[in-house]
N, C-alpha and C. Protein backbone atom coordinates (compact mmCIF):
# COMPACT_ATOMS: atom_id res chain seq x y z
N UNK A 1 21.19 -175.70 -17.21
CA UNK A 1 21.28 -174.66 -18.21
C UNK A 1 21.63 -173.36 -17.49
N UNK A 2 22.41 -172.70 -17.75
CA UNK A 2 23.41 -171.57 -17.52
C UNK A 2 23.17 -170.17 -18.31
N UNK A 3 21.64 -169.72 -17.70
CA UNK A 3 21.18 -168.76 -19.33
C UNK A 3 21.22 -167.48 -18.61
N UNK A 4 21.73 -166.61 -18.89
CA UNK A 4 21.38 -165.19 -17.80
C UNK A 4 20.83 -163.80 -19.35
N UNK A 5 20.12 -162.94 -19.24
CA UNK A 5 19.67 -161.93 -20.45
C UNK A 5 21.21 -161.54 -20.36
N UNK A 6 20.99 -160.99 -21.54
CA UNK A 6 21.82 -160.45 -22.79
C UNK A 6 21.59 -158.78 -22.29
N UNK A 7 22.44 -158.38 -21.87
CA UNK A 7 22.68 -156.63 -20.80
C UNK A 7 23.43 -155.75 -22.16
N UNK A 8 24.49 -156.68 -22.10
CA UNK A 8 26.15 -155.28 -22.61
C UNK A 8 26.26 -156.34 -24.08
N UNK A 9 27.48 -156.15 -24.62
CA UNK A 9 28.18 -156.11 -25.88
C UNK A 9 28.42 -157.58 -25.34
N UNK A 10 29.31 -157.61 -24.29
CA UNK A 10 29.90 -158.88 -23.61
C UNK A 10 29.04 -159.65 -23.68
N UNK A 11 27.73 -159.57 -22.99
CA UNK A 11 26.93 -160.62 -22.92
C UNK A 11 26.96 -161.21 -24.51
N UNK A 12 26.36 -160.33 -25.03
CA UNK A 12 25.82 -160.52 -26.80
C UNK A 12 27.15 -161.50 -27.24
N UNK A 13 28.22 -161.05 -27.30
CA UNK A 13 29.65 -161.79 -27.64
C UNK A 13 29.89 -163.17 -27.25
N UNK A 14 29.45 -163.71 -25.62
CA UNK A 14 29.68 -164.78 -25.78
C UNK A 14 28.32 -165.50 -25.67
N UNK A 15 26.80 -165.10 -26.34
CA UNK A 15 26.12 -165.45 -26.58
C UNK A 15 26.24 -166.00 -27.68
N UNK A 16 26.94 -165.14 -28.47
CA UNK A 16 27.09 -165.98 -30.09
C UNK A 16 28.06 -166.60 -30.03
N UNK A 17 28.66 -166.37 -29.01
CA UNK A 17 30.39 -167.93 -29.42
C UNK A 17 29.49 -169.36 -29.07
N UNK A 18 28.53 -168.48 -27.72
CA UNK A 18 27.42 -170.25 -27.01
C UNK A 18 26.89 -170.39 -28.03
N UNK A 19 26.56 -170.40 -28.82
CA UNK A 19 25.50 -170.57 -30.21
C UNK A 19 26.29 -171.39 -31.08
N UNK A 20 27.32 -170.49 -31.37
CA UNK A 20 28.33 -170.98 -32.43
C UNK A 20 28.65 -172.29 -32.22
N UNK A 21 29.24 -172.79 -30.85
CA UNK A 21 29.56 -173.66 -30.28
C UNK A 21 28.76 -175.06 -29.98
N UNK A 22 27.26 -174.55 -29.92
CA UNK A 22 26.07 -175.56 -29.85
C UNK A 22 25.94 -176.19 -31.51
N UNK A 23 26.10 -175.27 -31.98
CA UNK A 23 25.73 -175.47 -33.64
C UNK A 23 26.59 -176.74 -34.06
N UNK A 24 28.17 -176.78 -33.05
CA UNK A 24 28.60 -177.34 -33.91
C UNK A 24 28.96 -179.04 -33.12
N UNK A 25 28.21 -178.78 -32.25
CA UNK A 25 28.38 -179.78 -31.12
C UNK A 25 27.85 -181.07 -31.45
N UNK A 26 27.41 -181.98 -30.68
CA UNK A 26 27.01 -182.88 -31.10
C UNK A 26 25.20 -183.18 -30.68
N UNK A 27 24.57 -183.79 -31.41
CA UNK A 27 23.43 -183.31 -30.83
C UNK A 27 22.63 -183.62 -29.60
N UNK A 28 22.30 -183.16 -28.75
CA UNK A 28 21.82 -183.26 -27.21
C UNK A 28 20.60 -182.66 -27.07
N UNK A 29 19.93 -183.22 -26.57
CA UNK A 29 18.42 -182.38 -26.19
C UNK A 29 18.49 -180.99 -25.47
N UNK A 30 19.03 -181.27 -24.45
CA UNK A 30 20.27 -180.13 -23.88
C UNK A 30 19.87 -178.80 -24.08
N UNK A 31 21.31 -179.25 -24.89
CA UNK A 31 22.13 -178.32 -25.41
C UNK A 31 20.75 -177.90 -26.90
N UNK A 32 19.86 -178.49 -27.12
CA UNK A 32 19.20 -177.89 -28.44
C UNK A 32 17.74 -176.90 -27.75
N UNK A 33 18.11 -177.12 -26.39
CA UNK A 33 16.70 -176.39 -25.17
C UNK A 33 17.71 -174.97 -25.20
N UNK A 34 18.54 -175.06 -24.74
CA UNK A 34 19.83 -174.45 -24.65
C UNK A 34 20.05 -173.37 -25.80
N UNK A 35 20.35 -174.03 -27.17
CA UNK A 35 20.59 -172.90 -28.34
C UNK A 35 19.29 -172.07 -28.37
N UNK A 36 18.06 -173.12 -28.35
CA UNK A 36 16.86 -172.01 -28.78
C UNK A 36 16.59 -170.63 -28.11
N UNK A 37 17.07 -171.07 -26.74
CA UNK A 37 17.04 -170.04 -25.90
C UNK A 37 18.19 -168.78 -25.78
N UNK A 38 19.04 -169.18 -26.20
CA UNK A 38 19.99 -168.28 -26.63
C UNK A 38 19.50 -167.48 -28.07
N UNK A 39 19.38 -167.85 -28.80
CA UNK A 39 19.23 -167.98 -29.78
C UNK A 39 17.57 -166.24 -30.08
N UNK A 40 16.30 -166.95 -29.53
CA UNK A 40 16.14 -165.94 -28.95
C UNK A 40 16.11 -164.39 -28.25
N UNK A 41 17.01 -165.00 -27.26
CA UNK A 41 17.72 -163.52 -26.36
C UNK A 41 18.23 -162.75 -27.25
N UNK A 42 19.30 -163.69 -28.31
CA UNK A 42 20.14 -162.78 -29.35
C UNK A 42 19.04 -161.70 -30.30
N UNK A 43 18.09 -162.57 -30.47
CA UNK A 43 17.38 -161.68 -31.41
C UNK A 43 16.49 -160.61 -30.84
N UNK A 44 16.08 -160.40 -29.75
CA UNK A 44 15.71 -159.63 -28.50
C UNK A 44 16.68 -158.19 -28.95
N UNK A 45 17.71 -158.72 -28.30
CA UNK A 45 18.91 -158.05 -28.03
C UNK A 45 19.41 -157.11 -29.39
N UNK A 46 19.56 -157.86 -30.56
CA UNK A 46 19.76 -157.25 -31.68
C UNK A 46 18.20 -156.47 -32.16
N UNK A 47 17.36 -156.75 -31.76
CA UNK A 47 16.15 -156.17 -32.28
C UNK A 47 15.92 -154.80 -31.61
N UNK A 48 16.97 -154.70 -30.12
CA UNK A 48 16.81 -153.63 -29.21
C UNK A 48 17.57 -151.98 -29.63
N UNK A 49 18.65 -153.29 -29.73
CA UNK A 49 20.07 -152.23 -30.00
C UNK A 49 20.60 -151.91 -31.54
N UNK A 50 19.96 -152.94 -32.36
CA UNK A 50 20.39 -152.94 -33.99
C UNK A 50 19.10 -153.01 -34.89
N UNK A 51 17.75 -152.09 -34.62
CA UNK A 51 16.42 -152.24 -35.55
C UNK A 51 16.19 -152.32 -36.77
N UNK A 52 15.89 -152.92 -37.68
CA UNK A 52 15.78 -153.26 -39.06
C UNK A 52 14.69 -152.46 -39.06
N UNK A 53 15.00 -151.01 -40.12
CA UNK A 53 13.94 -150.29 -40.69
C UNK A 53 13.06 -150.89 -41.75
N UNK A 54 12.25 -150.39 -42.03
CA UNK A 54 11.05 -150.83 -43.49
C UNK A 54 12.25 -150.26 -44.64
N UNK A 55 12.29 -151.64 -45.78
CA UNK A 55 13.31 -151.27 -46.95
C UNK A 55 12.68 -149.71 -47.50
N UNK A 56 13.51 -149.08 -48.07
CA UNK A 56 13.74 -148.11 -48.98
C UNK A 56 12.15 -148.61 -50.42
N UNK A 57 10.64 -147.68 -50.43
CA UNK A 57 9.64 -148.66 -51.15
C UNK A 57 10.37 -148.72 -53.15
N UNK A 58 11.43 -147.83 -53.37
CA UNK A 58 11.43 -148.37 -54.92
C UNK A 58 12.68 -150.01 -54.62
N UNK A 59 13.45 -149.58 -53.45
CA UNK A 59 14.30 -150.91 -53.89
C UNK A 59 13.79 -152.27 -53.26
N UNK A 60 12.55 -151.78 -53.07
CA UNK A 60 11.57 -152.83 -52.49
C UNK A 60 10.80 -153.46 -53.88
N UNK A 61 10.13 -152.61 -54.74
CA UNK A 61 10.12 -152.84 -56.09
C UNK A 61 10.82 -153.15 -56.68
N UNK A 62 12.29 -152.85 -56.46
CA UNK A 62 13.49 -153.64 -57.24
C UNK A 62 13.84 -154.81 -56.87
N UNK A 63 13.80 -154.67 -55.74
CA UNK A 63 14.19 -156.35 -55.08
C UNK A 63 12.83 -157.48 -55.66
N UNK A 64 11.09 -157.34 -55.66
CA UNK A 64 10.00 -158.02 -55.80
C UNK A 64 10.93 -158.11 -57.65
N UNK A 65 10.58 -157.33 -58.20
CA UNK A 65 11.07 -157.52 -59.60
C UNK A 65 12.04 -158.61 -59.76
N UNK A 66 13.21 -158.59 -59.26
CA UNK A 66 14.37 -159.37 -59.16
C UNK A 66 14.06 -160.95 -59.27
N UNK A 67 13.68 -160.84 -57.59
CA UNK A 67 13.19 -162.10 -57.23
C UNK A 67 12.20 -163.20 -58.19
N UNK A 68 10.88 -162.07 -58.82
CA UNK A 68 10.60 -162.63 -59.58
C UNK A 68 11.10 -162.87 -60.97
N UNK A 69 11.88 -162.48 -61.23
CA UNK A 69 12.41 -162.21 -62.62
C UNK A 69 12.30 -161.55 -63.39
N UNK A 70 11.38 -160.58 -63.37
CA UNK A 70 10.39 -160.24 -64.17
C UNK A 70 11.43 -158.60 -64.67
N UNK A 71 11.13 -158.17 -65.91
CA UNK A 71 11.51 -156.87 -65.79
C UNK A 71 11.03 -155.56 -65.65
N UNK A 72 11.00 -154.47 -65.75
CA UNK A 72 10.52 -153.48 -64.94
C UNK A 72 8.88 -152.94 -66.17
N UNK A 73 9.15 -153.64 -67.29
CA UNK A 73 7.83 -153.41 -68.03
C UNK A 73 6.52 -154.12 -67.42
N UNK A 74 6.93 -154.96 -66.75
CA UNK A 74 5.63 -155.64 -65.59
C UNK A 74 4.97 -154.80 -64.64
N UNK A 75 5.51 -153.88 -64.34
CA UNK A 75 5.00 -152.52 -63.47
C UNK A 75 4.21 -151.83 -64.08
N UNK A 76 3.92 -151.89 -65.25
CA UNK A 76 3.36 -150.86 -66.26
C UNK A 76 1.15 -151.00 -65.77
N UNK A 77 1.05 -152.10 -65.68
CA UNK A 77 -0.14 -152.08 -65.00
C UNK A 77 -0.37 -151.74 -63.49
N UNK A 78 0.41 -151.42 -63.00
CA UNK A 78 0.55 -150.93 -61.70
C UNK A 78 0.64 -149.41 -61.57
N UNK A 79 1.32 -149.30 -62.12
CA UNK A 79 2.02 -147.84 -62.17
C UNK A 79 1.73 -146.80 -63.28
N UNK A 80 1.47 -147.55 -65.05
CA UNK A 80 0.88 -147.05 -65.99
C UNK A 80 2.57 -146.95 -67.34
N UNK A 81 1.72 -146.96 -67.72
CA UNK A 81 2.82 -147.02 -68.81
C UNK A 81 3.80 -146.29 -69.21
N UNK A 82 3.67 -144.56 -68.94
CA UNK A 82 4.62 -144.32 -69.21
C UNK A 82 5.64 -143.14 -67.87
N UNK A 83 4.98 -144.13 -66.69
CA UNK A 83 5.29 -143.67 -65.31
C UNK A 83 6.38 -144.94 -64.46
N UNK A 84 6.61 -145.92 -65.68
CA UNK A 84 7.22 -146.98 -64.69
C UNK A 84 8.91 -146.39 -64.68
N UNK A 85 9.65 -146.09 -65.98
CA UNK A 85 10.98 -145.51 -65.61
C UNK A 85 11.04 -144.47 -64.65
N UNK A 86 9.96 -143.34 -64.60
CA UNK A 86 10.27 -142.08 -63.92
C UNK A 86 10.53 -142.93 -62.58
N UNK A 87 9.70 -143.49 -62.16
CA UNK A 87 9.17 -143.90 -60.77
C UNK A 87 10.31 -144.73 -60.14
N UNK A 88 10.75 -145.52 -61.51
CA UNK A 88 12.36 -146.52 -60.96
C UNK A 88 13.81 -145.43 -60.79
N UNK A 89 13.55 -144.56 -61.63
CA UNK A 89 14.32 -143.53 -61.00
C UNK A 89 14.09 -142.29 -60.38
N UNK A 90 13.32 -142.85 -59.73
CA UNK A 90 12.77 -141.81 -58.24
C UNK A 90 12.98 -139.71 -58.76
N UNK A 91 12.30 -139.46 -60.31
CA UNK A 91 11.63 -138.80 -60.88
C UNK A 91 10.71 -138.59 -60.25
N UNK A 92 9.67 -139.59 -60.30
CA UNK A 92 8.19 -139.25 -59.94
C UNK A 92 8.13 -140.10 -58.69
N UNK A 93 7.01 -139.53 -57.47
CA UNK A 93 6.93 -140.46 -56.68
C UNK A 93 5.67 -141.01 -56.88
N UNK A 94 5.72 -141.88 -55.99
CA UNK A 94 4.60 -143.04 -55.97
C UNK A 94 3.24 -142.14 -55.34
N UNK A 95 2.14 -142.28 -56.41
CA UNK A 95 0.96 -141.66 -55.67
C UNK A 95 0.58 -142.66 -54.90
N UNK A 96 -0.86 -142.33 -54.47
CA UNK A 96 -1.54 -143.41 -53.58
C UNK A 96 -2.16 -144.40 -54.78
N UNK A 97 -2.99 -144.33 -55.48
CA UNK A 97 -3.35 -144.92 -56.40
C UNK A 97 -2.00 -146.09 -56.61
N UNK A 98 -0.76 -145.38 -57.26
CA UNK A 98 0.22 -146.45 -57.82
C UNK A 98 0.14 -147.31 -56.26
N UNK A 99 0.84 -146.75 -55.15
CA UNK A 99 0.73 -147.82 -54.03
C UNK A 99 -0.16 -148.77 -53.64
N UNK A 100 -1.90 -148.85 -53.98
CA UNK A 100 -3.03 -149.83 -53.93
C UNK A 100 -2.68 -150.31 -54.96
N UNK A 101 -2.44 -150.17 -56.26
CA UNK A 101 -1.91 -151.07 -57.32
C UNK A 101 -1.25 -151.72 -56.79
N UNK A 102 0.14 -151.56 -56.42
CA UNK A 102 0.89 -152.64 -55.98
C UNK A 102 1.03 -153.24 -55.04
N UNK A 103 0.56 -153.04 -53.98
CA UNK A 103 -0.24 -153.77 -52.55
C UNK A 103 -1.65 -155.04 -53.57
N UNK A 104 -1.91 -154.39 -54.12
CA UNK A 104 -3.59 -155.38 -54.44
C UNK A 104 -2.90 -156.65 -55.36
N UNK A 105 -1.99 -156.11 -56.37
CA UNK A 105 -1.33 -156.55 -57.79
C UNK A 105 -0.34 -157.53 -57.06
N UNK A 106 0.71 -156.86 -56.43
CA UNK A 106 1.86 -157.76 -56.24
C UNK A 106 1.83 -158.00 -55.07
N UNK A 107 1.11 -157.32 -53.81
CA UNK A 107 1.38 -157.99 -52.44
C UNK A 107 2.27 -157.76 -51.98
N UNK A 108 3.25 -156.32 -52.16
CA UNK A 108 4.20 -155.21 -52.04
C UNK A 108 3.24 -154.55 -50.75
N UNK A 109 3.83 -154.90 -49.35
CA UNK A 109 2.93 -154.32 -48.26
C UNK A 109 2.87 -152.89 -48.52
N UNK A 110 1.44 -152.23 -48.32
CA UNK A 110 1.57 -150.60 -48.21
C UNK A 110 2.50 -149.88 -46.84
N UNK A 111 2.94 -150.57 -45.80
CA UNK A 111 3.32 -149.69 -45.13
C UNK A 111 5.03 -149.90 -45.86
N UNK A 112 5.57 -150.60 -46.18
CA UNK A 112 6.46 -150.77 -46.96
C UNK A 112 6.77 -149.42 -47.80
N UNK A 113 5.15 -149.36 -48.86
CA UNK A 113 5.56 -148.65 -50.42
C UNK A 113 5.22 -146.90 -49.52
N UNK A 114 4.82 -146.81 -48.44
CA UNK A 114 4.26 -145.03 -48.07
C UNK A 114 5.68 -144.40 -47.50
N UNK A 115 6.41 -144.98 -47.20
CA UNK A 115 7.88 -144.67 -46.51
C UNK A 115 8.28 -143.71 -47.57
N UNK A 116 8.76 -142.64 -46.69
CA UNK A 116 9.24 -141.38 -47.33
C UNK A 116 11.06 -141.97 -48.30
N UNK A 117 11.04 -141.52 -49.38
CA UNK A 117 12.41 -141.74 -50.27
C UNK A 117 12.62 -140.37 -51.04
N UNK A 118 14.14 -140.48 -51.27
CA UNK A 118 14.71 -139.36 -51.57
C UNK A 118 14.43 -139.36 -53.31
N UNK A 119 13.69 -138.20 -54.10
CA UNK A 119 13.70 -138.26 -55.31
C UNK A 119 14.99 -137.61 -55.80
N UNK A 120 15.31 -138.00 -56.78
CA UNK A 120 16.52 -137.22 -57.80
C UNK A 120 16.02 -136.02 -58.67
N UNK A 121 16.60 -134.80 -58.17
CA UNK A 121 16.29 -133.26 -58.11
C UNK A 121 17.00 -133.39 -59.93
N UNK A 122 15.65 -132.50 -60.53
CA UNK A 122 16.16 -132.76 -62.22
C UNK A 122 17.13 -131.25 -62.53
């Protein structure tokens, strides 16, 4: 096995062609010791140089909504009844109260829902 870290762009580049290439290979014990380990490094590497922030917390509410199907009148015990539109259009922000609602209710992580978002200036 031929594995050296993932440094520059180059490395990263033909880390994913080695990947690409294992994926499509035939299967070998190998070569499957081989991808994991690549495989890995890559995510190292992208985790270094390319960090996935905490989502945006209303399109985090939009996305849980989605997923479940559900529509945005399901928030209304969370948030209160006549605070769920303001709040989907980032009118009103999320107090602390609404955020333990939906951490306890839906399992919407709090460090997720405390992330600063831009409200729409009326």
């Amino acid at each position: 096995m031929d594995i050296k870290p993932i440094r520059n762009e180059a490395d990263y580049k033909y880390a994913l062609q080695e990947i690409d290439r294992l994926l499509n290979a035939a299967p070998d014990e190998a070569d499957e010791d081989k991808l994991d380990v690549l495989v890995t490094l890559v995510d190292a590497y992208e985790e270094v140089t390319d960090p996935i922030g905490p989502p945006d917390p209303i399109e985090a509410i939009l996305f849980y909504l989605e997923n479940q199907q559900l529509p945005p009148e399901a928030l209304e015990p969370y948030l209160g009844r006549n605070q769920v539109t303001a709040v989907l259009e980032r009118r009103l922000p999320l107090s602390l109260e609404m955020i333990r609602n939906l951490r306890d209710g839906l399992g919407i992580p709090a460090e997720i829902l405390i992330q600063r978002y831009e409200l729409e200036v009326a």
